[in-house]
C-alpha atoms as a PDB file:
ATOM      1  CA  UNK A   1       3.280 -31.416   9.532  1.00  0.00           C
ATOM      2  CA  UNK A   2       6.113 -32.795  11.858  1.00  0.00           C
ATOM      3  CA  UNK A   3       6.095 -32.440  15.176  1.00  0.00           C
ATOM      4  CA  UNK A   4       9.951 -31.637  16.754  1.00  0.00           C
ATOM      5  CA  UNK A   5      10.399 -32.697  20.573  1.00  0.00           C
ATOM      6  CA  UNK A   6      12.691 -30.529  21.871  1.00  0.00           C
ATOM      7  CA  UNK A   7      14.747 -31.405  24.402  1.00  0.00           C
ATOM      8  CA  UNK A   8      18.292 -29.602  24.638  1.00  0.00           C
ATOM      9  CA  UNK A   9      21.032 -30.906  27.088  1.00  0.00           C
ATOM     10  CA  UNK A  10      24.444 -28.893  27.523  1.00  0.00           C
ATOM     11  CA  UNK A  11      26.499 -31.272  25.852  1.00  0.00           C
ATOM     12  CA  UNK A  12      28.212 -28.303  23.400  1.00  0.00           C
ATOM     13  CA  UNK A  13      32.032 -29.169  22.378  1.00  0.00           C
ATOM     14  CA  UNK A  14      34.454 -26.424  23.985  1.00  0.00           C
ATOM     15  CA  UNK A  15      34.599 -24.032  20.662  1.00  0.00           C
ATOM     16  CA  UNK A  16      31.009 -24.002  20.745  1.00  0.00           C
ATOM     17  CA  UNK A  17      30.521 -23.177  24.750  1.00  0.00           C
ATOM     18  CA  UNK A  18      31.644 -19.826  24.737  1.00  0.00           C
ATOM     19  CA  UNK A  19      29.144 -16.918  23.890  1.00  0.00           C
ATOM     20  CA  UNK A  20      29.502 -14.340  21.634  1.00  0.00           C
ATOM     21  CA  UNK A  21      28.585 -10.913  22.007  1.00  0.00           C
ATOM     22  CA  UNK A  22      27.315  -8.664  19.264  1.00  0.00           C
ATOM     23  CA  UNK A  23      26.516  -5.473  19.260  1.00  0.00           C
ATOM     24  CA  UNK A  24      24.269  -3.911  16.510  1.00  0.00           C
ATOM     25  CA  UNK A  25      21.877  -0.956  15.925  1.00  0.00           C
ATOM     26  CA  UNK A  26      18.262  -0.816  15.434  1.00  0.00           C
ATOM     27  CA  UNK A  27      17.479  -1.008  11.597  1.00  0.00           C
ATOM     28  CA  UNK A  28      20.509  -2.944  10.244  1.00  0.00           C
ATOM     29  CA  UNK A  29      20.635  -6.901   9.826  1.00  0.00           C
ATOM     30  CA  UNK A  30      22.072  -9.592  11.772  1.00  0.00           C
ATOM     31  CA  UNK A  31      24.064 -12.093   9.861  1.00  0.00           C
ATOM     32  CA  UNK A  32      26.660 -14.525  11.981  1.00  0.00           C
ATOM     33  CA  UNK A  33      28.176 -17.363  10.036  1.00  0.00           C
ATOM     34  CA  UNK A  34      29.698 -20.448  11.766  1.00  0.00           C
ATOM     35  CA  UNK A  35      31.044 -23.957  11.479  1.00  0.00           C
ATOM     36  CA  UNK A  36      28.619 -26.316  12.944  1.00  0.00           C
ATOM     37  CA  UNK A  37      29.017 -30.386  12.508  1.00  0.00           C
ATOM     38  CA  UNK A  38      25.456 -31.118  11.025  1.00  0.00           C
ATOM     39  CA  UNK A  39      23.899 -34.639  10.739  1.00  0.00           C
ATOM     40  CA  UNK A  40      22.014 -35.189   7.329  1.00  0.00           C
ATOM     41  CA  UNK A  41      19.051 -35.875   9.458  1.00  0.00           C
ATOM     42  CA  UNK A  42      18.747 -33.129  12.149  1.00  0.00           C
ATOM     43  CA  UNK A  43      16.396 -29.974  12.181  1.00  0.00           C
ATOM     44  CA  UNK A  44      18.129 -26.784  12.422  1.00  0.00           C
ATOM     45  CA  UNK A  45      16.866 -24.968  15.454  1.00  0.00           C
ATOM     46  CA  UNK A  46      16.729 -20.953  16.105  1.00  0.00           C
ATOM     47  CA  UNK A  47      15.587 -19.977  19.436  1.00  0.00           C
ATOM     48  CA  UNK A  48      15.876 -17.354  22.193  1.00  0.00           C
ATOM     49  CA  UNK A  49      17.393 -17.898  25.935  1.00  0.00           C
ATOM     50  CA  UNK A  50      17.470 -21.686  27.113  1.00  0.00           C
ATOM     51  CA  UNK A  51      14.712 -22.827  23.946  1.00  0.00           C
ATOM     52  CA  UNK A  52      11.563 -23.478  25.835  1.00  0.00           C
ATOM     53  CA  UNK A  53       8.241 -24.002  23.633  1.00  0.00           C
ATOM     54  CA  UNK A  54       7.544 -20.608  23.673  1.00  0.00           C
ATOM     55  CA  UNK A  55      11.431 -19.422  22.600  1.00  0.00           C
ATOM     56  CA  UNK A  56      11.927 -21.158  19.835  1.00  0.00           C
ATOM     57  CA  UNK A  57      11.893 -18.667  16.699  1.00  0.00           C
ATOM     58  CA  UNK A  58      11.892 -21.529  14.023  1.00  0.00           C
ATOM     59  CA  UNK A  59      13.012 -24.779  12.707  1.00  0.00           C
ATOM     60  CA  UNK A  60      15.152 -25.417   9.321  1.00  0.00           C
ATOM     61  CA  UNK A  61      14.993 -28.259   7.551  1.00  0.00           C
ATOM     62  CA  UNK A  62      17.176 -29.476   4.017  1.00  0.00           C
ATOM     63  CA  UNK A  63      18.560 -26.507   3.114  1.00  0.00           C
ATOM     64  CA  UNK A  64      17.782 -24.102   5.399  1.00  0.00           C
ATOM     65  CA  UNK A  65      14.398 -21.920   5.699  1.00  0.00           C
ATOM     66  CA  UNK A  66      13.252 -18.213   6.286  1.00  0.00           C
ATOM     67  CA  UNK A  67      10.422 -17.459   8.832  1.00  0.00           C
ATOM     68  CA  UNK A  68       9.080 -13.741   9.072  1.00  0.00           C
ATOM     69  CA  UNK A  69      12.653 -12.000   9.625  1.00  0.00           C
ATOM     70  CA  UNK A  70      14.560 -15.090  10.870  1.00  0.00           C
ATOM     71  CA  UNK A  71      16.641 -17.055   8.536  1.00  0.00           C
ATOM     72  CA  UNK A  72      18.795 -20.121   8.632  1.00  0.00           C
ATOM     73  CA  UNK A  73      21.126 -20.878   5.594  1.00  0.00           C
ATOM     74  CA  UNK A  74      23.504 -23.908   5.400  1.00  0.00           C
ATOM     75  CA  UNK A  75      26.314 -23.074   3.487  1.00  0.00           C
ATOM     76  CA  UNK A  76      29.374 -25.401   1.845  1.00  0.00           C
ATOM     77  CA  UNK A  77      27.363 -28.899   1.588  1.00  0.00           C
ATOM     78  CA  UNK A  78      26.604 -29.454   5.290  1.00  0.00           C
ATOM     79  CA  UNK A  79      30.012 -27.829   7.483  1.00  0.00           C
ATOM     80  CA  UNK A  80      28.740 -24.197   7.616  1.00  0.00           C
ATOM     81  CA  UNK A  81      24.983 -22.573   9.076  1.00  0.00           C
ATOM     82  CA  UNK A  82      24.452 -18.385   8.701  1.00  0.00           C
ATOM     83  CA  UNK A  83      21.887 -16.800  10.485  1.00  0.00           C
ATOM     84  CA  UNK A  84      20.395 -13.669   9.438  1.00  0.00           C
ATOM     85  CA  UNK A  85      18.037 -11.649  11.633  1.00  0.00           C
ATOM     86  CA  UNK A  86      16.324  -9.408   9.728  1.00  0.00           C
ATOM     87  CA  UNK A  87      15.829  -4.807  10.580  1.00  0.00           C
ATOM     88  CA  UNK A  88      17.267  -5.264  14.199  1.00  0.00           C
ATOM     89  CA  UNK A  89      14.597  -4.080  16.632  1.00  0.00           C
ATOM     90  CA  UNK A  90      15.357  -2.907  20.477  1.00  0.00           C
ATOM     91  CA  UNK A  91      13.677  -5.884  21.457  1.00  0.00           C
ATOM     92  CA  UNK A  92      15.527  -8.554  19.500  1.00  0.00           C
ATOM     93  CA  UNK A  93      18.394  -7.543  22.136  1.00  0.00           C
ATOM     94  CA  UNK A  94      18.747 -10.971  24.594  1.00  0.00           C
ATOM     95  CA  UNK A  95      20.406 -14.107  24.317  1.00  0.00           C
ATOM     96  CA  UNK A  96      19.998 -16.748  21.228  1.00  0.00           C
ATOM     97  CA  UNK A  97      20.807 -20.519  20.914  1.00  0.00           C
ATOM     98  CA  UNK A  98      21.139 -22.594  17.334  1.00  0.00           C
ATOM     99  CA  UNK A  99      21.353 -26.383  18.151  1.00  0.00           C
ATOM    100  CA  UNK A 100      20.291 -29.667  16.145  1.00  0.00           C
ATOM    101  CA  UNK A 101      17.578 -31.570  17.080  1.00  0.00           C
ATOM    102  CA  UNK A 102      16.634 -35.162  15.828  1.00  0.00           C
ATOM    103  CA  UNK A 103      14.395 -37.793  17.095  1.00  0.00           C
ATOM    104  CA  UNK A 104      18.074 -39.893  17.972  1.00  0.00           C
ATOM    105  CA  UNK A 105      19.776 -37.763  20.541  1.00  0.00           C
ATOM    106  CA  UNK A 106      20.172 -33.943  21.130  1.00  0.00           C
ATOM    107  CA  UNK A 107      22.783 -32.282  19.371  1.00  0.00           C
ATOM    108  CA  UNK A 108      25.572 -29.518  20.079  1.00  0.00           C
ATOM    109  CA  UNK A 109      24.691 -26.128  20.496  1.00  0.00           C
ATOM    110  CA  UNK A 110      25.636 -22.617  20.027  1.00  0.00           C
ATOM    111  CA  UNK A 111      24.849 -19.489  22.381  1.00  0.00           C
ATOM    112  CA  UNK A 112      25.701 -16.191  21.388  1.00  0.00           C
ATOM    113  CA  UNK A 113      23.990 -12.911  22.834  1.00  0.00           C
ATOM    114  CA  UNK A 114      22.845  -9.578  20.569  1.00  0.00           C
ATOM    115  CA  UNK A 115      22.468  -6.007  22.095  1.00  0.00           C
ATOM    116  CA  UNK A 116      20.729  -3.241  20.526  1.00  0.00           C
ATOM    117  CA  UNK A 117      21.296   0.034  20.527  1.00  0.00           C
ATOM    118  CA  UNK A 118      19.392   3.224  19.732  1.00  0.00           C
ATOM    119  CA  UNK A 119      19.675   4.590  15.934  1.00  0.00           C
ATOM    120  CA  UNK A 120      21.619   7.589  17.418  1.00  0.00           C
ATOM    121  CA  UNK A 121      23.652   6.218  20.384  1.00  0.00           C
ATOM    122  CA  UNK A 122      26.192   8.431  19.598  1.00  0.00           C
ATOM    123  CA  UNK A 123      24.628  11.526  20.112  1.00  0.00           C
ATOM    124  CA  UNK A 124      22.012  13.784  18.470  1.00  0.00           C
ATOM    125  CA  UNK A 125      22.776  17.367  17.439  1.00  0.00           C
ATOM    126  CA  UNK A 126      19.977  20.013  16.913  1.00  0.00           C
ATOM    127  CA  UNK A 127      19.726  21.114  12.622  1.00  0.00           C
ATOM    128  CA  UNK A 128      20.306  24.367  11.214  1.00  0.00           C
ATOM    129  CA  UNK A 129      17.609  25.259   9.728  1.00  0.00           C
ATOM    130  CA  UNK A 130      15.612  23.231  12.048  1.00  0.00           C
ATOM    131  CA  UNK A 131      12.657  23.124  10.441  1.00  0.00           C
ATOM    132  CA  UNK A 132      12.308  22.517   6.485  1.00  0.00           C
ATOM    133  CA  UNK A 133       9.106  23.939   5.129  1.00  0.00           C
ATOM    134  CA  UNK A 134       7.146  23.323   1.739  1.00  0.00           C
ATOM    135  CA  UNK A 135       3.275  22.271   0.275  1.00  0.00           C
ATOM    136  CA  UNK A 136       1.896  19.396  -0.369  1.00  0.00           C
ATOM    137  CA  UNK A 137       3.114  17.679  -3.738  1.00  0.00           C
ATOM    138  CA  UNK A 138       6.662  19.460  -3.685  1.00  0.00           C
ATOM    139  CA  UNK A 139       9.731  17.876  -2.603  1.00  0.00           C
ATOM    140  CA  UNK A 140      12.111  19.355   0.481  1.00  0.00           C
ATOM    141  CA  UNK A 141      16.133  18.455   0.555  1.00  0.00           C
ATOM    142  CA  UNK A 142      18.092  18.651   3.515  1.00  0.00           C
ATOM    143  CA  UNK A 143      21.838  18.600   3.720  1.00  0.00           C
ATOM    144  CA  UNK A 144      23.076  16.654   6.822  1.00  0.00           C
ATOM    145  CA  UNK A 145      26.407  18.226   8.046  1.00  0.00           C
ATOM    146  CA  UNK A 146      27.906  15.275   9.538  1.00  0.00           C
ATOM    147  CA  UNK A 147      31.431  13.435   9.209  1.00  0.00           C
ATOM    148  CA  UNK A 148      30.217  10.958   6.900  1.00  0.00           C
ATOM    149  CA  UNK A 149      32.912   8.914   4.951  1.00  0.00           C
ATOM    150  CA  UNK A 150      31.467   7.545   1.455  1.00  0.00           C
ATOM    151  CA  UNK A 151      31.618   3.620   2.796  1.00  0.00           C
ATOM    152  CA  UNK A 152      29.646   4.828   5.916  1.00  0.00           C
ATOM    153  CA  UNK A 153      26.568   3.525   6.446  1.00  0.00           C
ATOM    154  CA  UNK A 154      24.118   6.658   6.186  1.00  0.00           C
ATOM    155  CA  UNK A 155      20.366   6.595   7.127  1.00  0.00           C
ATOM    156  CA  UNK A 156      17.227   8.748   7.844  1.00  0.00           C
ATOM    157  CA  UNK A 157      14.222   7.976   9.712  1.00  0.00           C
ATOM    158  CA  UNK A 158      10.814   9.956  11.664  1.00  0.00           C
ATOM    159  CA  UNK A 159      11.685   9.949  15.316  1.00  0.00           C
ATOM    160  CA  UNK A 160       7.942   8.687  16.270  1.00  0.00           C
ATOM    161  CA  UNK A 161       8.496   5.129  14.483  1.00  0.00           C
ATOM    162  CA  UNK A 162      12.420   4.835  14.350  1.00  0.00           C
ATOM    163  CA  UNK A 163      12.412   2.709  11.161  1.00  0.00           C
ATOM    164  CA  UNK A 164      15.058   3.628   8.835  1.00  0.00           C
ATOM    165  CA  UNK A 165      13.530   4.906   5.417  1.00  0.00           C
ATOM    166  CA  UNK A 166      15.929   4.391   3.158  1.00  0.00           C
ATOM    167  CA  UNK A 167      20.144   4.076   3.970  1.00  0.00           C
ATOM    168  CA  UNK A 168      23.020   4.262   1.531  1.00  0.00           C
ATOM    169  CA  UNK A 169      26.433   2.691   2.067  1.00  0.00           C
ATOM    170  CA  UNK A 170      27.883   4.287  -0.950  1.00  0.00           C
ATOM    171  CA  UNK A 171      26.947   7.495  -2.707  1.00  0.00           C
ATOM    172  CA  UNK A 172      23.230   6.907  -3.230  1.00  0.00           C
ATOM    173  CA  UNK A 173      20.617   5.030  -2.344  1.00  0.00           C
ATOM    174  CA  UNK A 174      17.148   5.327  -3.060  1.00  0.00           C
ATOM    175  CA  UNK A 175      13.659   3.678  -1.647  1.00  0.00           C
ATOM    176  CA  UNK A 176      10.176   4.922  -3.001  1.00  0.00           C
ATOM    177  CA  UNK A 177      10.272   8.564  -2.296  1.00  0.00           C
ATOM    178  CA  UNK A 178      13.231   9.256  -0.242  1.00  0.00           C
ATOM    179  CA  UNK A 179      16.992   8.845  -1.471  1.00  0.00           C
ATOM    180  CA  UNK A 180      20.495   9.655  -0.070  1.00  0.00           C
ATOM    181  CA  UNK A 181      22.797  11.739  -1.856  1.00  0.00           C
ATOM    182  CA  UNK A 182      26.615  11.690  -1.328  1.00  0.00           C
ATOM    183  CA  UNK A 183      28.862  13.630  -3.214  1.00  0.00           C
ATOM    184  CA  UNK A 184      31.635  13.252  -0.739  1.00  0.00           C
ATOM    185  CA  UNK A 185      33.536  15.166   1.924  1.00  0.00           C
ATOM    186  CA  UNK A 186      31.122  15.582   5.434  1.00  0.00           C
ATOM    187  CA  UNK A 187      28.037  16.789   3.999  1.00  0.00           C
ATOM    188  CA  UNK A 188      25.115  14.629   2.695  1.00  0.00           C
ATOM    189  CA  UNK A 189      21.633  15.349   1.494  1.00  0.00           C
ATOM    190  CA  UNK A 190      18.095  13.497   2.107  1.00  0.00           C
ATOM    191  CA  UNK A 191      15.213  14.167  -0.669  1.00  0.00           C
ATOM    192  CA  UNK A 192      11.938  13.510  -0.032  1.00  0.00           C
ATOM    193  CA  UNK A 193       9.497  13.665  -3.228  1.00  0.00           C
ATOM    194  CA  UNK A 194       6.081  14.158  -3.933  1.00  0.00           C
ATOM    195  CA  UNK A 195       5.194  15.420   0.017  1.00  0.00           C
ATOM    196  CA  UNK A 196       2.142  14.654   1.757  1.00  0.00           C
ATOM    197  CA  UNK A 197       0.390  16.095   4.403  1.00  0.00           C
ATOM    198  CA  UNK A 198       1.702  12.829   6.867  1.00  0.00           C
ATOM    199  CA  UNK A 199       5.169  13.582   5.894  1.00  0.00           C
ATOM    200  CA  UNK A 200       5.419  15.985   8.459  1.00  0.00           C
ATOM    201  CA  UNK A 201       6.855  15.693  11.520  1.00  0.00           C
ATOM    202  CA  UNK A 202      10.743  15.012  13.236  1.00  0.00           C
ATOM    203  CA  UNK A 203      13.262  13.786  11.454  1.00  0.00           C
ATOM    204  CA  UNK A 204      16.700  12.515  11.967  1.00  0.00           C
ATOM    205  CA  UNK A 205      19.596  11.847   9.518  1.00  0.00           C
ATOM    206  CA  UNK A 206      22.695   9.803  10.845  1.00  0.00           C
ATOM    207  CA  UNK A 207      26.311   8.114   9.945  1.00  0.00           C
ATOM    208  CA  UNK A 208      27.781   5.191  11.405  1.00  0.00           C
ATOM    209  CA  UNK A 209      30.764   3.178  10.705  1.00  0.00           C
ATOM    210  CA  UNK A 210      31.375  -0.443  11.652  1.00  0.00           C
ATOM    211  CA  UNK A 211      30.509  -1.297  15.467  1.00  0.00           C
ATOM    212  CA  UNK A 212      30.487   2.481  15.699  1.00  0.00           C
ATOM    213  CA  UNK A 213      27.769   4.921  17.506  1.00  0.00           C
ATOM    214  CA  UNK A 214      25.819   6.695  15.023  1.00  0.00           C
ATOM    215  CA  UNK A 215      25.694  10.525  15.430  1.00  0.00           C
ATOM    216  CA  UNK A 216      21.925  12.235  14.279  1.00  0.00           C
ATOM    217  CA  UNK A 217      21.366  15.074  13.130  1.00  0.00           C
ATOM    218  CA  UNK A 218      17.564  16.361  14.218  1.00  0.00           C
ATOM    219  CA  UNK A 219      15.202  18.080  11.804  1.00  0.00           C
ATOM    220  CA  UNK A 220      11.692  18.755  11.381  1.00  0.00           C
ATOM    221  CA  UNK A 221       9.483  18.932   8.238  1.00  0.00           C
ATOM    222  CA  UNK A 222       6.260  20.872   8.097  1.00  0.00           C
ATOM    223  CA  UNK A 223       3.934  20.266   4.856  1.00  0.00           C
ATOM    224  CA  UNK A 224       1.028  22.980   4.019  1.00  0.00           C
ATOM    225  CA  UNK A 225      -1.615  22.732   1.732  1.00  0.00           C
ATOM    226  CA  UNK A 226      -0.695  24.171  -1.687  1.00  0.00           C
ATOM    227  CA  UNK A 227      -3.596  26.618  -1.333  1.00  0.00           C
ATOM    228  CA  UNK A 228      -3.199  28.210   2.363  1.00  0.00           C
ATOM    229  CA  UNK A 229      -1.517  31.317   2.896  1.00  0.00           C
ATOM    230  CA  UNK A 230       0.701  32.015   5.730  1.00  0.00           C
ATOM    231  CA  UNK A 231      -0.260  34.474   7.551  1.00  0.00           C
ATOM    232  CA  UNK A 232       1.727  37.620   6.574  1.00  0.00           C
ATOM    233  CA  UNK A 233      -0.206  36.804   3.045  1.00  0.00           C
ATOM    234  CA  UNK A 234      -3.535  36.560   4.639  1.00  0.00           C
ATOM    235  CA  UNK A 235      -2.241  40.176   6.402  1.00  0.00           C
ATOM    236  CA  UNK A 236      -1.534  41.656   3.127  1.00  0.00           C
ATOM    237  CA  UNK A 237      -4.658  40.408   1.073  1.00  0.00           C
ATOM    238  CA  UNK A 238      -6.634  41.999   3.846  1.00  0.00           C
ATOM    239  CA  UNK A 239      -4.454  45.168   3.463  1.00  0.00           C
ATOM    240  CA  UNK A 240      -5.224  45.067   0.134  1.00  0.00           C
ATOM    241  CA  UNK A 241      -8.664  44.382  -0.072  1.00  0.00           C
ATOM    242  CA  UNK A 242      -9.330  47.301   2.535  1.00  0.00           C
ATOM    243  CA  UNK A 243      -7.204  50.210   0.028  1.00  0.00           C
ATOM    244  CA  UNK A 244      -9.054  48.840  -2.696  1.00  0.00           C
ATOM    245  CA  UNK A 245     -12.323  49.541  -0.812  1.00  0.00           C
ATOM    246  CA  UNK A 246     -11.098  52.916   0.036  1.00  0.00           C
ATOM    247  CA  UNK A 247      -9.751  53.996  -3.118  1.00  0.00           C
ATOM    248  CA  UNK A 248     -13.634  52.612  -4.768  1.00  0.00           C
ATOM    249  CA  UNK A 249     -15.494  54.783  -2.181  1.00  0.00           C
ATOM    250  CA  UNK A 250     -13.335  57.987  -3.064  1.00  0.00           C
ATOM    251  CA  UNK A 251     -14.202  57.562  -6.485  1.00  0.00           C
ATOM    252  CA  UNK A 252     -18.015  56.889  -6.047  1.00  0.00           C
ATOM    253  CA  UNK A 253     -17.834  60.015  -3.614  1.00  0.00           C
ATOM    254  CA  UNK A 254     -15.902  61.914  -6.615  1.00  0.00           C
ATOM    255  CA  UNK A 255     -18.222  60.725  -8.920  1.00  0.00           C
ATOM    256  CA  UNK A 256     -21.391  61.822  -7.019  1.00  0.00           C
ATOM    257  CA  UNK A 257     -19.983  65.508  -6.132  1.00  0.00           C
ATOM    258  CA  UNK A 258     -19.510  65.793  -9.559  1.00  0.00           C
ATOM    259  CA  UNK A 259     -22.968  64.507 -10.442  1.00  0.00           C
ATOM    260  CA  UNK A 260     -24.723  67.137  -7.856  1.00  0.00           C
ATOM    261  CA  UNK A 261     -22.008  70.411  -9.179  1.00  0.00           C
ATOM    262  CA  UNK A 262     -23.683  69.660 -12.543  1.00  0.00           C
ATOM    263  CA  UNK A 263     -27.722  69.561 -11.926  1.00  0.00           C
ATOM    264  CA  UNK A 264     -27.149  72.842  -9.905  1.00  0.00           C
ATOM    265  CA  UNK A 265     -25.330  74.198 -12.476  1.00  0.00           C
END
């Protein structure tokens, strides 16, 4: 295993000094490709704020590597690095630094800063119907009323873990048991198969374009168990149940009268 001392001076060249700003949303990916003078030697270094031991993210060797959700990929023989960051968290918001490292001399650098904003930025707006009900095993659909152009990036996800479920950026997409339909104009529907008792809970659909906020739409799903009854059935079985009691007590009543008319007869 080598063993990289790091050891960054601020020795950037001018096109490299100033820091860019990105702004991104929770779920999506990070990619930011740039032109970067590499040495056939150096180690390709990710890190966050000024690189101290406990910043750096990881370390690229060759032809790049890929470390949990961090990647580093050297593109066009040795003139051009991309890094990819992978399902954007709130926390990944702060400032980054790329920079070559070698055991000759430090290297340039580049510093560029990420924000992260909430899946639904842009506002949330309450669903009608709010709350989508079926039984375990079934599926539910719900049609999203938003102004969602096919090329948008749509997406749904449960408001208690905010981690996107499946997204579309044309007119489907699908990912285990949820899928986005888009037939056009503003409206788009959300499937979820097979339901399970977990499944339910609140819900949000939402549409963003490029470096746009993302508008929700709120929902909430309840699943039942295919054999309870809601209560207005439970009401009526009991309704039932109690006329059919009546109805056998008249007859046995009938039946005896009749039974005692005929001995005294």
């Amino acid at each position: 295993m080598k063993v990289f001392c790091v050891v960054l001076v601020c020795c950037c060249a001018p096109a490299l000094c100033d820091a860019a700003t990105f702004m991104k949303t929770v779920g999506e990916d990070f990619r930011f490709s740039f032109g970067f003078n590499r040495s056939q030697t150096g180690a390709g270094l990710l890190c966050r704020n000024s690189c101290r031991s406990d910043d750096v993210l990881m370390v690229a060797e060759g032809g790049g590597a890929k470390s949990g959700r961090y990647e580093v990929r050297y593109e066009d023989g040795e003139d051009r690095v991309q890094l990819v960051i992978r399902e954007l968290r709130r926390s990944d918001s702060g400032r980054y630094r790329y920079a070559e490292v070698d055991s000759a001399s430090p290297r340039p650098h580049l510093d560029f800063e990420i924000r992260v904003r909430g899946m639904c930025a842009g506002g949330v707006i309450s669903a009608e119907p709010r709350v989508h009900s079926s039984t375990e095993g079934g599926n539910v659909t719900v049609r999203c009323s938003l102004n969602a152009a096919r090329r948008d990036r749509k997406f749904f996800y449960r408001t208690d873990q905010e981690e996107t479920l499946v997204e579309a950026f044309g007119g489907r997409a699908a990912s285990s048991r949820f899928s986005i339909q888009h037939d056009g104009g503003r409206t788009f529907s959300l499937t979820i198969t097979g339901l399970k008792m977990s499944d339910s809970g609140r819900y949000r659909c939402g549409v963003g374009g490029p470096n746009a906020y993302n508008t929700c739409l709120e929902f909430e799903i309840q699943v039942s168990g295919p054999f309870i009854l809601s209560r207005v059935g439970c009401l009526m079985v009991v309704v039932l149940f109690l006329i059919f009691l009546l109805l056998l007590y008249s007859w046995r009543m009938k039946k005896s009268h009749s039974h005692l008319s005929n001995e005294e007869s």
